[in-house]
Protein backbone atom coordinates (compact mmCIF):
# COMPACT_ATOMS: atom_id res chain seq x y z
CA UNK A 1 19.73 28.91 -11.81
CA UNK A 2 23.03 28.73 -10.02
CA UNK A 3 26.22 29.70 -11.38
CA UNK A 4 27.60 26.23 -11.03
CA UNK A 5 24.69 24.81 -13.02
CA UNK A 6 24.87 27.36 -16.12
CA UNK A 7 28.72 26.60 -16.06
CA UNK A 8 28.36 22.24 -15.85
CA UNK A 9 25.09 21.23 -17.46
CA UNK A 10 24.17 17.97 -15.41
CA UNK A 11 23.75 14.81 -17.54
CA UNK A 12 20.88 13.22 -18.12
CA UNK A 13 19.98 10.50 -15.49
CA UNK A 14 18.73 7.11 -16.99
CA UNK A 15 15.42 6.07 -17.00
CA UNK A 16 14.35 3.04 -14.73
CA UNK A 17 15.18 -0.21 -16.94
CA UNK A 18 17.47 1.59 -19.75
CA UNK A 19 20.83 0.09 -18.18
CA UNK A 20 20.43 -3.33 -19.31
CA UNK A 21 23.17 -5.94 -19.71
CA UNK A 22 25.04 -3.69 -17.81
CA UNK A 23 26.37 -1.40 -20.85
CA UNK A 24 26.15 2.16 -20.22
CA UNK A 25 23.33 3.97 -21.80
CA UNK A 26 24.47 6.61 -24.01
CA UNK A 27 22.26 10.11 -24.04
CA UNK A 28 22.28 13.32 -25.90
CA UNK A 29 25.58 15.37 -25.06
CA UNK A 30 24.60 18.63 -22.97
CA UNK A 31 28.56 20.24 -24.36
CA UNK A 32 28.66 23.83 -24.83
CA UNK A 33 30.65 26.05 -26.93
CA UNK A 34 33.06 25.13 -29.72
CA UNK A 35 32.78 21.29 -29.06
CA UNK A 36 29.46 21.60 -30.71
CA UNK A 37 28.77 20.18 -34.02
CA UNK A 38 26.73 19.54 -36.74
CA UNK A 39 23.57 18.82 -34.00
CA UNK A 40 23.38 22.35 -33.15
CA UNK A 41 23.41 24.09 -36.58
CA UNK A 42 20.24 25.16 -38.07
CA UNK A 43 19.25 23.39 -41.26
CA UNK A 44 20.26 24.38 -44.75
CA UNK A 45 22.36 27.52 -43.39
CA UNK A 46 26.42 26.88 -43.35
CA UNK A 47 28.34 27.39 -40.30
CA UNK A 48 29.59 30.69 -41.53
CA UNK A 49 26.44 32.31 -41.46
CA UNK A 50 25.45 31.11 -38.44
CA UNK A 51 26.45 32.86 -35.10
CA UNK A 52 27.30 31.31 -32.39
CA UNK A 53 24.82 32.95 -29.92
CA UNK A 54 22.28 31.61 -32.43
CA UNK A 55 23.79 27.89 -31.84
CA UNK A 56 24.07 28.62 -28.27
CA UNK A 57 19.93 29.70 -28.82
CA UNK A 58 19.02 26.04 -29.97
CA UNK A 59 21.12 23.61 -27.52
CA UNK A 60 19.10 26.08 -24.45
CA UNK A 61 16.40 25.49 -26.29
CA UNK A 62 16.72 21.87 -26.04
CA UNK A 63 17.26 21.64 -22.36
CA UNK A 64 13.43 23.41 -21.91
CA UNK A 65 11.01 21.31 -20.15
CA UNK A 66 8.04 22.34 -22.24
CA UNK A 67 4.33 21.87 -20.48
CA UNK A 68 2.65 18.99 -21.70
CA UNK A 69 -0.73 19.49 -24.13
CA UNK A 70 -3.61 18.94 -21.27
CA UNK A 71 -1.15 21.84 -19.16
CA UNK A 72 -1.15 24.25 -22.05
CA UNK A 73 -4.72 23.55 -22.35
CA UNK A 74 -5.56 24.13 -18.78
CA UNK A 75 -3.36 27.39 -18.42
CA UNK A 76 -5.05 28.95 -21.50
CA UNK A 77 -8.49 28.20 -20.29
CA UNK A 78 -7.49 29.44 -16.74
CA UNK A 79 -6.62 32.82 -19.04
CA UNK A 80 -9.49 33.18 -21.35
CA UNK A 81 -11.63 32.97 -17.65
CA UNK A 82 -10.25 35.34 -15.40
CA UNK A 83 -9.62 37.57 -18.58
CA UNK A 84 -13.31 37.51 -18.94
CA UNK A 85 -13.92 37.77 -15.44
CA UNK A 86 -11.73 41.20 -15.46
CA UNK A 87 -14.18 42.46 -18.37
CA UNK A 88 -17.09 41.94 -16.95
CA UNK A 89 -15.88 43.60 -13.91
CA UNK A 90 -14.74 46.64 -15.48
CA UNK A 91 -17.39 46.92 -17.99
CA UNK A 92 -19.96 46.88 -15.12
CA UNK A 93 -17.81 49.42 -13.25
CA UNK A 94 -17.77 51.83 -16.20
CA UNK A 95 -21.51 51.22 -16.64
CA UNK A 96 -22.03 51.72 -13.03
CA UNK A 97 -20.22 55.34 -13.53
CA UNK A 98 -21.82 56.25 -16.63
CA UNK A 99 -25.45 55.62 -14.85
CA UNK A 100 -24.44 58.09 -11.99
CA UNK A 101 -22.83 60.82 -13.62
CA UNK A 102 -26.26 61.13 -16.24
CA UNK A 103 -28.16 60.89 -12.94
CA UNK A 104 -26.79 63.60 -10.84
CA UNK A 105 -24.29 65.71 -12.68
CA UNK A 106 -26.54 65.87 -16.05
CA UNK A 107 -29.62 65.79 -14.64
């Protein structure tokens, strides 16, 4: 991410339809640092106890574009294959190995 990015978080852009009767939508605030309030804090801890790299943790947190269900289902499947793949592979290779060393070296 560019410097000037990480330094001037761009606002949100409205969604198609959301400017009606020409009022100005009003979206989450992307401010950093000691202009943040109560949204940032964690639950049931008071300000005190709460750092503010852990604040700083949860408003990144909140800019994340997190994949969508059918993605994260995809992706793991994509895993759990080629993992399997990779097993099968290696187990053959090792059983390949084993087969020629009792053949000609313990023979």
């Amino acid at each position: 991410m560019r410097r000037e990015l990480r330094r001037h978080p761009v606002e949100a852009k409205p969604t198609r339809g959301s400017n009606r009767g020409g009022r100005t939508p009003r979206g989450p605030s992307l401010r950093v640092g000691p202009t943040t309030t109560a949204r940032a804090r964690v639950r049931g801890l008071p300000s005190f106890l709460q750092p503010a790299w852990f604040q700083e943790i949860f408003v990144e947190l909140k800019k994340v574009q997190w994949p969508t269900r059918q993605e994260t289902i995809n992706l793991t499947m994509v895993v759990v294959v080629v993992a399997t793949a990779l097993g099968l592979f290696l187990g053959g290779l090792d059983a390949g190995f084993n087969w020629l060393i009792e053949h000609t070296l313990l023979s």
